[in-house]
Protein backbone atom coordinates (compact mmCIF):
# COMPACT_ATOMS: atom_id res chain seq x y z
CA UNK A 1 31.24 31.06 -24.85
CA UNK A 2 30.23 29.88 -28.49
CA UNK A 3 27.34 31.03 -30.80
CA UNK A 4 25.61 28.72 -32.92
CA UNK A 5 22.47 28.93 -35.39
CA UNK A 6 19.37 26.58 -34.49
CA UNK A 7 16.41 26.84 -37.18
CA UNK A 8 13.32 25.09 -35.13
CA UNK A 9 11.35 23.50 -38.06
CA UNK A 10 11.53 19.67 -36.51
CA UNK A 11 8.37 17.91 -35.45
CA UNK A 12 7.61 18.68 -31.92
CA UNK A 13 7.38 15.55 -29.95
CA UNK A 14 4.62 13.20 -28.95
CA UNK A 15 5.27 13.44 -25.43
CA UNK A 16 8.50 14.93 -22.90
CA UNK A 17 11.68 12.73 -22.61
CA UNK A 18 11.94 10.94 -18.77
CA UNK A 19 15.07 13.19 -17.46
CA UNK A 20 16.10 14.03 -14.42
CA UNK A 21 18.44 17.22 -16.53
CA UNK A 22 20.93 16.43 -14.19
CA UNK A 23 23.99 15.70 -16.68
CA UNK A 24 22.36 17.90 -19.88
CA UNK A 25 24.36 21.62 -18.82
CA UNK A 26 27.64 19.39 -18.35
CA UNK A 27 27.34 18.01 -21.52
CA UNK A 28 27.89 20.84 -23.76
CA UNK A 29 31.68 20.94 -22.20
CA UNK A 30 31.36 24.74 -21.66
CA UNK A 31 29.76 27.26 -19.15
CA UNK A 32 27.57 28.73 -21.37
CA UNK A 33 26.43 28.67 -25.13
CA UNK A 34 24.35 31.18 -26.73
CA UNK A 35 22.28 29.63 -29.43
CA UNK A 36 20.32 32.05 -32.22
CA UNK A 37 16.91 30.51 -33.31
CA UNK A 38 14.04 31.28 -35.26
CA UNK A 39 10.75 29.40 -35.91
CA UNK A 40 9.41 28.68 -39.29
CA UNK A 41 5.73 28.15 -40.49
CA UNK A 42 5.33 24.33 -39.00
CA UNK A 43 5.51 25.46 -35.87
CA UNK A 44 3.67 28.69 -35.22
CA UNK A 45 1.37 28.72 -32.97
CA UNK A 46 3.31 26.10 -30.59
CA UNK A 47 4.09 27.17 -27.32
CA UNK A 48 7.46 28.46 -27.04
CA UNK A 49 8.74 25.37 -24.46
CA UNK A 50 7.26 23.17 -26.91
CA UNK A 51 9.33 24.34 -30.00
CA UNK A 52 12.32 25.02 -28.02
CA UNK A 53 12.23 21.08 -27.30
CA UNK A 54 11.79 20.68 -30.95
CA UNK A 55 14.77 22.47 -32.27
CA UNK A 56 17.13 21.55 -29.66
CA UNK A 57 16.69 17.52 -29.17
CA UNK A 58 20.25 16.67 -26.82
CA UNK A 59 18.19 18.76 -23.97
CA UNK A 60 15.45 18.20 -22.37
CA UNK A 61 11.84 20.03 -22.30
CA UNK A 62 12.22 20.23 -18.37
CA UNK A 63 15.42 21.65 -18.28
CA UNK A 64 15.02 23.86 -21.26
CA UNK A 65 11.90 25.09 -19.45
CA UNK A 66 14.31 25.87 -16.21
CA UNK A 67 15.61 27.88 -18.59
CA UNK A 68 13.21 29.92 -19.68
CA UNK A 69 12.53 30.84 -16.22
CA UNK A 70 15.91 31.92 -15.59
CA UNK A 71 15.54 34.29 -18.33
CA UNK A 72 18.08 32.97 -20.33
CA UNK A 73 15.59 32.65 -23.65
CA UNK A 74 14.66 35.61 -26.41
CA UNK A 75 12.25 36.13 -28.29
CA UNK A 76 12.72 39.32 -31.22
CA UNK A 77 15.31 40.98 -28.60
CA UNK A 78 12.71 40.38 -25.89
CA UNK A 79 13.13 38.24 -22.35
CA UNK A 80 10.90 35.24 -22.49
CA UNK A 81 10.03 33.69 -18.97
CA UNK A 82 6.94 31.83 -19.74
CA UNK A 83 6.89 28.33 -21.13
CA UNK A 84 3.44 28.40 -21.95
CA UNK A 85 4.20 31.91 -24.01
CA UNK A 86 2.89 30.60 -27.71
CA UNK A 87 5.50 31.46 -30.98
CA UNK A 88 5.07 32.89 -34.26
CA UNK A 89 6.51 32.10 -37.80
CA UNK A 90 9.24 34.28 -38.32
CA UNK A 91 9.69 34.83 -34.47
CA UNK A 92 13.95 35.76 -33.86
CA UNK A 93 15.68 34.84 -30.81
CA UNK A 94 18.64 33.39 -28.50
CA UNK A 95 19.05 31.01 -26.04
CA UNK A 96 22.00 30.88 -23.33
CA UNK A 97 22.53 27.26 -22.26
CA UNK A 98 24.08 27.42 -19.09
CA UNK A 99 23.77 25.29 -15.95
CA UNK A 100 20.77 25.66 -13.62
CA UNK A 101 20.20 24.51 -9.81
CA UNK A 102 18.41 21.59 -10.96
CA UNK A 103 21.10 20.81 -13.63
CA UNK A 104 23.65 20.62 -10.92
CA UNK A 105 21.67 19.33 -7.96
CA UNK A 106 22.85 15.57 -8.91
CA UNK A 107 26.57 16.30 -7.37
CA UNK A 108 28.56 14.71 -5.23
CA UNK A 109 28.98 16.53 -2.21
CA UNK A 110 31.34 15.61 1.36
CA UNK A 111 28.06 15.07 4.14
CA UNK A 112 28.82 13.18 7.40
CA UNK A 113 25.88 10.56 7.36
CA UNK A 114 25.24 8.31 9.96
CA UNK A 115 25.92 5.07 8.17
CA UNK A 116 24.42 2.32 11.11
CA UNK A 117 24.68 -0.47 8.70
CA UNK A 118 26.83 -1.27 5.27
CA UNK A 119 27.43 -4.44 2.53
CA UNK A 120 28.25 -4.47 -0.70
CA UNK A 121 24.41 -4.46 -1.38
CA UNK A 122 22.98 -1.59 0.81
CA UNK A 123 23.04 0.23 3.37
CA UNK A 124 20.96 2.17 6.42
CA UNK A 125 21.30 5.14 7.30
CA UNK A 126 20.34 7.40 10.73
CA UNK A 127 18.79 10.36 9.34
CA UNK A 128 19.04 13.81 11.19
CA UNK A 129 15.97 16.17 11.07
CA UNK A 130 16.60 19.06 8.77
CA UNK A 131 18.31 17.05 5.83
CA UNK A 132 16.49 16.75 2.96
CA UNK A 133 16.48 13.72 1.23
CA UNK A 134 16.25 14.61 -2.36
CA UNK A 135 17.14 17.97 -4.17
CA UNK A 136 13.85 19.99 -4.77
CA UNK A 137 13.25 23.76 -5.39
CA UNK A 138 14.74 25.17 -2.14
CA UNK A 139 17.11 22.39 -1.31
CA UNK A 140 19.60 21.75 -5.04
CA UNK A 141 22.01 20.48 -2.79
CA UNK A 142 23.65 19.57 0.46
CA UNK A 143 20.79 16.78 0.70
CA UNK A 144 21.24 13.01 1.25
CA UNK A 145 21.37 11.93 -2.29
CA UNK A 146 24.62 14.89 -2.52
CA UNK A 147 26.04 13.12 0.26
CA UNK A 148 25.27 9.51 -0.69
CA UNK A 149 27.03 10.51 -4.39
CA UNK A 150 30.15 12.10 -2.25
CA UNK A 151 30.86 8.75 -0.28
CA UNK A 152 30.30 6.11 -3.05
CA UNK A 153 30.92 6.91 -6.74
CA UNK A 154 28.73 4.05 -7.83
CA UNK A 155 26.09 5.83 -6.95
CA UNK A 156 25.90 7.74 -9.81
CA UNK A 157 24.78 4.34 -12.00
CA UNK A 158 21.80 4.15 -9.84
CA UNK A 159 18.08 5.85 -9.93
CA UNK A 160 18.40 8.52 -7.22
CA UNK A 161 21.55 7.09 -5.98
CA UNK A 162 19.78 3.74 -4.36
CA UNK A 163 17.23 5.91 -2.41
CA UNK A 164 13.91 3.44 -1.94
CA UNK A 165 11.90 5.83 0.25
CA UNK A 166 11.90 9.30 1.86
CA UNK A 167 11.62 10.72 5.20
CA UNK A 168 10.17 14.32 5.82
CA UNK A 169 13.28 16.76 6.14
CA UNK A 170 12.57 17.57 9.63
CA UNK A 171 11.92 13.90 10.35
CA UNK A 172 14.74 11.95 11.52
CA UNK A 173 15.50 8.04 11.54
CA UNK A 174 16.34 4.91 9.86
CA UNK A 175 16.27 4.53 5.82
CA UNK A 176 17.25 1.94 3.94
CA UNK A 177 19.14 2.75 0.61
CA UNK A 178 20.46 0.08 -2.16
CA UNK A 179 23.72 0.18 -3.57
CA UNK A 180 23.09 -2.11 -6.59
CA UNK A 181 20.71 -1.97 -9.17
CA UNK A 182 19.67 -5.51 -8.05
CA UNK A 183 19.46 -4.12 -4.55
CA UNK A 184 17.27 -1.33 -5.44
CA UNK A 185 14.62 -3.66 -7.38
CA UNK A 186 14.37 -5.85 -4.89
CA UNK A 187 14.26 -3.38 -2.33
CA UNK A 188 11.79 -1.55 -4.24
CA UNK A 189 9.71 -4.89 -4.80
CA UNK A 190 10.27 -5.20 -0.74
CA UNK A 191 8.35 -1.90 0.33
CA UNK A 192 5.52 -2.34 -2.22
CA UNK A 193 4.79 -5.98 -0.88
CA UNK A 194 4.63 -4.84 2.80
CA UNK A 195 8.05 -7.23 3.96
CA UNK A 196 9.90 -3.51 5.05
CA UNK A 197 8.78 -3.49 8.78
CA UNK A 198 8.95 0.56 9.65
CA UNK A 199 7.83 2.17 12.71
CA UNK A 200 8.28 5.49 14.55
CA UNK A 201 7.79 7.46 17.34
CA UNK A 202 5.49 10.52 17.91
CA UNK A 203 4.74 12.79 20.33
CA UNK A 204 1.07 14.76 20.20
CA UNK A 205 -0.98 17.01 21.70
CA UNK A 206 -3.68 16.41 23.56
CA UNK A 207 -4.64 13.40 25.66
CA UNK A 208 -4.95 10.13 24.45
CA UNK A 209 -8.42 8.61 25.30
CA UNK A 210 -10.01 5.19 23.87
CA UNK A 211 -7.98 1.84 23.51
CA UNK A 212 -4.62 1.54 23.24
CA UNK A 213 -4.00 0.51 19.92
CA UNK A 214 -5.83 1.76 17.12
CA UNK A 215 -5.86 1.27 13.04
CA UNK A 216 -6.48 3.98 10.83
CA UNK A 217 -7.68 3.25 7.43
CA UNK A 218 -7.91 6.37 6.10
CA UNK A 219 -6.80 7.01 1.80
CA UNK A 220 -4.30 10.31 1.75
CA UNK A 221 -4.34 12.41 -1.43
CA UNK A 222 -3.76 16.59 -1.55
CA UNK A 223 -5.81 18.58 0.28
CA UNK A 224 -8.18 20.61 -1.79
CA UNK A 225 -8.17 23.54 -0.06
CA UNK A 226 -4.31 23.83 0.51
CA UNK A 227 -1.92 22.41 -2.46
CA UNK A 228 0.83 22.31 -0.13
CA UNK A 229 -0.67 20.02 2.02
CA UNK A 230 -1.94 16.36 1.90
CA UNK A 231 -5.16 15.46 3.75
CA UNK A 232 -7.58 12.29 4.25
CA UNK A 233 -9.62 12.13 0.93
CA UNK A 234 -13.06 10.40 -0.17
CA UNK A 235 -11.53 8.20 -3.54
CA UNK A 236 -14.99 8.16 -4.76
CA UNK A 237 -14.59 12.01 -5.02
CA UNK A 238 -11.46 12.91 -4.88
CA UNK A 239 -7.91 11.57 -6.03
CA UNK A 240 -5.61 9.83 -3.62
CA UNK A 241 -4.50 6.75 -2.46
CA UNK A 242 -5.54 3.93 0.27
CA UNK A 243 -3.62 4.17 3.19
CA UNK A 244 -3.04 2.00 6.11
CA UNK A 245 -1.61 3.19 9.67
CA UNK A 246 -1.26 1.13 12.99
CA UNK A 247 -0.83 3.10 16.21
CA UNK A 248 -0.08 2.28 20.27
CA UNK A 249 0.20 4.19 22.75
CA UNK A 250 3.18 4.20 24.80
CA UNK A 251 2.56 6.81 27.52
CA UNK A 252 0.02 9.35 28.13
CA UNK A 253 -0.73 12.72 29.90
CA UNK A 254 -2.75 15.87 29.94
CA UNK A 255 -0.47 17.82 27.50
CA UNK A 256 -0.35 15.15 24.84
CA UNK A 257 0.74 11.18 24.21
CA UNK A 258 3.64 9.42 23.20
CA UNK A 259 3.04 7.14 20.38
CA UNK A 260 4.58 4.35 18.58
CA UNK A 261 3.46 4.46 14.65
CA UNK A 262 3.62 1.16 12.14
CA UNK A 263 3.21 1.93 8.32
CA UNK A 264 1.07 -0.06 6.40
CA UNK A 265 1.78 1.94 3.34
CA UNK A 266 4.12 5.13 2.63
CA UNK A 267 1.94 8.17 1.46
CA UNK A 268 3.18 11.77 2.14
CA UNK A 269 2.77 13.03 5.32
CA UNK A 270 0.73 9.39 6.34
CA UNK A 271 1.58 9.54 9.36
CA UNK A 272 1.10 13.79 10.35
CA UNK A 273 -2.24 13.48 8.11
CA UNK A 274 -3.53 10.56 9.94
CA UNK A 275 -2.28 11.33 13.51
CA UNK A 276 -4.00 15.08 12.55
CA UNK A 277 -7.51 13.40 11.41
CA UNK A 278 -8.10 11.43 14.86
CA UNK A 279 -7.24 15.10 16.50
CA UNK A 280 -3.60 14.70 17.56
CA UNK A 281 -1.90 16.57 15.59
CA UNK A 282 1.98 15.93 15.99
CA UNK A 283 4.02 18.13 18.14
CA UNK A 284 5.76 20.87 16.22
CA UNK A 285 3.91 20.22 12.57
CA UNK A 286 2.36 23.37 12.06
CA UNK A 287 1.01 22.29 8.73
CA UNK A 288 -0.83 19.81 10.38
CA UNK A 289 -2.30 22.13 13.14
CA UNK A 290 0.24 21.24 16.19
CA UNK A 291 1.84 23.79 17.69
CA UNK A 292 6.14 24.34 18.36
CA UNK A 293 5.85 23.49 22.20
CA UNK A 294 7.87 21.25 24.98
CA UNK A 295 11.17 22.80 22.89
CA UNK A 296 10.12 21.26 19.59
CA UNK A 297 11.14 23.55 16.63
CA UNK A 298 10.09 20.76 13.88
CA UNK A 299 7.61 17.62 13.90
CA UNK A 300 8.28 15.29 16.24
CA UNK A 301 8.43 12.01 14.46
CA UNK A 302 11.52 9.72 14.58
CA UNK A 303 12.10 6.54 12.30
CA UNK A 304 13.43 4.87 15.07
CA UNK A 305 13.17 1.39 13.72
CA UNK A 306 13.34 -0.74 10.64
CA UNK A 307 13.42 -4.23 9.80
CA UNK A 308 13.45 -6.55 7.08
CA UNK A 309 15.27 -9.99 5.69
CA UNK A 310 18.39 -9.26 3.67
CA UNK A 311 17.34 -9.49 -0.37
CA UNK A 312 20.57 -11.28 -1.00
CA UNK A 313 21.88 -12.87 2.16
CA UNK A 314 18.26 -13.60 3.53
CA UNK A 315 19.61 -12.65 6.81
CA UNK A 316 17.17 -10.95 9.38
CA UNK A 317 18.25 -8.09 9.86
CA UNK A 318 16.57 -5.11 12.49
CA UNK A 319 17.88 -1.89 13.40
CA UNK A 320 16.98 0.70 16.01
CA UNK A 321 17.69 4.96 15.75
CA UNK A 322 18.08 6.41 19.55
CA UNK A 323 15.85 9.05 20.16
CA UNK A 324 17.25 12.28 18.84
CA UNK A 325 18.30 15.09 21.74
CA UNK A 326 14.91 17.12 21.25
CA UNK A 327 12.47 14.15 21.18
CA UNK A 328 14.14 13.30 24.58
CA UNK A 329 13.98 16.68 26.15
CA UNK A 330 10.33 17.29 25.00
CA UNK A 331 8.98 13.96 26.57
CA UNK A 332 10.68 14.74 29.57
CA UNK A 333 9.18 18.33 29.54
CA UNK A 334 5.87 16.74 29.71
CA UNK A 335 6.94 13.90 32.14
CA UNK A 336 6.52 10.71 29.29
CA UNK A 337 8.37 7.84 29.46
CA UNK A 338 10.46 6.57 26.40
CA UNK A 339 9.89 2.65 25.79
CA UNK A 340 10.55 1.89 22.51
CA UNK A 341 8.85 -1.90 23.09
């Protein structure tokens, strides 16, 4: 461990570097370094995050921040764990830099994907429910990006290791995921222009009743009431975005319905808020309102196909995901048929 002297006296900046954090702990080639500081007249008043940034440039506000939740910052001999926390001229103090979760959550890790479809430009993957797709607070590793990092080195040149879109972590299915920065643009470019053909499979309670198929127009944005949820929004009130949903029904009963789900768009949760708002709430999704019944422990939505024309090769190319163990037993449990058509 080394000690070094930091006087925080530079401007602060306009506005917080675009990291990720992910390399910035690595970088200083040791475990930890404990860094004295003090702050001079320019910057009192600042908040402490704020002139932290200032007086140590090579790391970011984000993960300097992590930091200062971790208790790893002092201020005159005193823990400091809020970023917010505003600083004084004269104010004495140390700060350990030392890796965090989120400094480290951009490692390769060995994960046995499901790899249905591979070129030297992408590939698809089958994704099982429970692995998340990106580290967040609660998952820093053993998610696909870990695993995506662990199988191909190159990985680590691209934005989120090629990933294009998400699934849920306890929904399973297909995802597409570039290996090339070309790839990933036009991949990218794909999705936003509607050319990514992705549908899925549900299974919800309560009888379906009406026609067949059905379109739900409905903009998604976060629910007002509960942060950690999204929910259908009025734009001319609230913030959110348009969203577009197509759904058929496949098979019905008094329990619930099996149905087949075509994105439009990809909003959080579309599909759980929008299945939810026309009062079939998807088996399993407790935040949603359905209940864990028919031996589903987790949502039961399934990617089970994509499609799309090959960005380089312009070949058509269309993959399906069987349905995973649990889907199978629940729709049997409530006498469904599976047809994917």
């Amino acid at each position: 461990m080394k000690r070094s002297k930091s006087i925080i006296s530079s401007p602060l900046p306009s506005h917080d570097p675009v990291e990720d954090g992910a390399e910035e702990a690595a970088d200083t080639g040791q475990d930890t370094e404990l860094r004295d500081w003090s702050v001079d007249v320019a910057q009192h008043g600042a908040r402490l995050d704020q002139a932290l940034a200032a007086g140590v440039p090579e790391f970011s506000r984000s993960y300097l921040q992590q930091l200062i939740e971790a208790g790893a910052v002092t201020v005159n001999g005193v823990v400091a764990t809020k970023s917010s926390a505003k600083v004084r001229a004269g104010d004495k103090g140390c700060i350990e830099l030392r890796p965090t979760p989120q400094s480290q959550a951009f490692k390769p890790e060995t994960i046995a994907l499901d790899v249905v479809f591979e070129d030297e430009h992408l590939l698809v993957v089958n994704k099982p429910a429970g692995l998340v797709v990106h580290p967040a607070p609660g998952n820093w590793s053993g998610t696909l990006l870990n695993g995506l990092l662990g199988r191909d080195p190159k990985a680590m040149l691209l934005p989120r290791a090629g990933i294009v879109h998400r699934l849920d972590k306890d929904t399973s299915g297909l995802m597409v995921v570039a290996r090339t920065r070309a790839a990933m643009d036009a991949l990218v470019a794909m999705i936003a222009a509607r050319d990514v053909s992705r549908q899925y499979l549900a299974l919800a309670h309560h009888a379906w009743t009406g026609p067949r198929q059905r379109q739900v127009e409905a903009a998604v944005g976060r629910d007002p009431r509960n942060r950690l949820r999204m929910a259908v929004v009025d734009l001319t009130h609230q913030a959110g975005k348009t969203a577009s949903t197509g759904f058929t029904l496949l098979d019905n009963a008094d329990k619930g319905c099996w149905v087949q789900c075509t994105l439009q768009t990809g909003r959080t949760h579309q599909i759980r808020v929008h299945m939810a708002s026309i009062g079939h709430a998807l088996v399993g999704d407790t935040l949603y309102g359905g209940h864990a019944v028919a031996g589903m422990e987790r949502q039961a939505l399934h990617a089970f196909r994509l499609a799309f024309e090959h960005p380089f090769t312009q070949a058509a190319l269309e993959f399906y995901a069987p349905l995973p163990p649990d889907m199978t037993a629940a729709l049997e449990n409530w006498g469904l048929r599976y047809n994917r058509n």
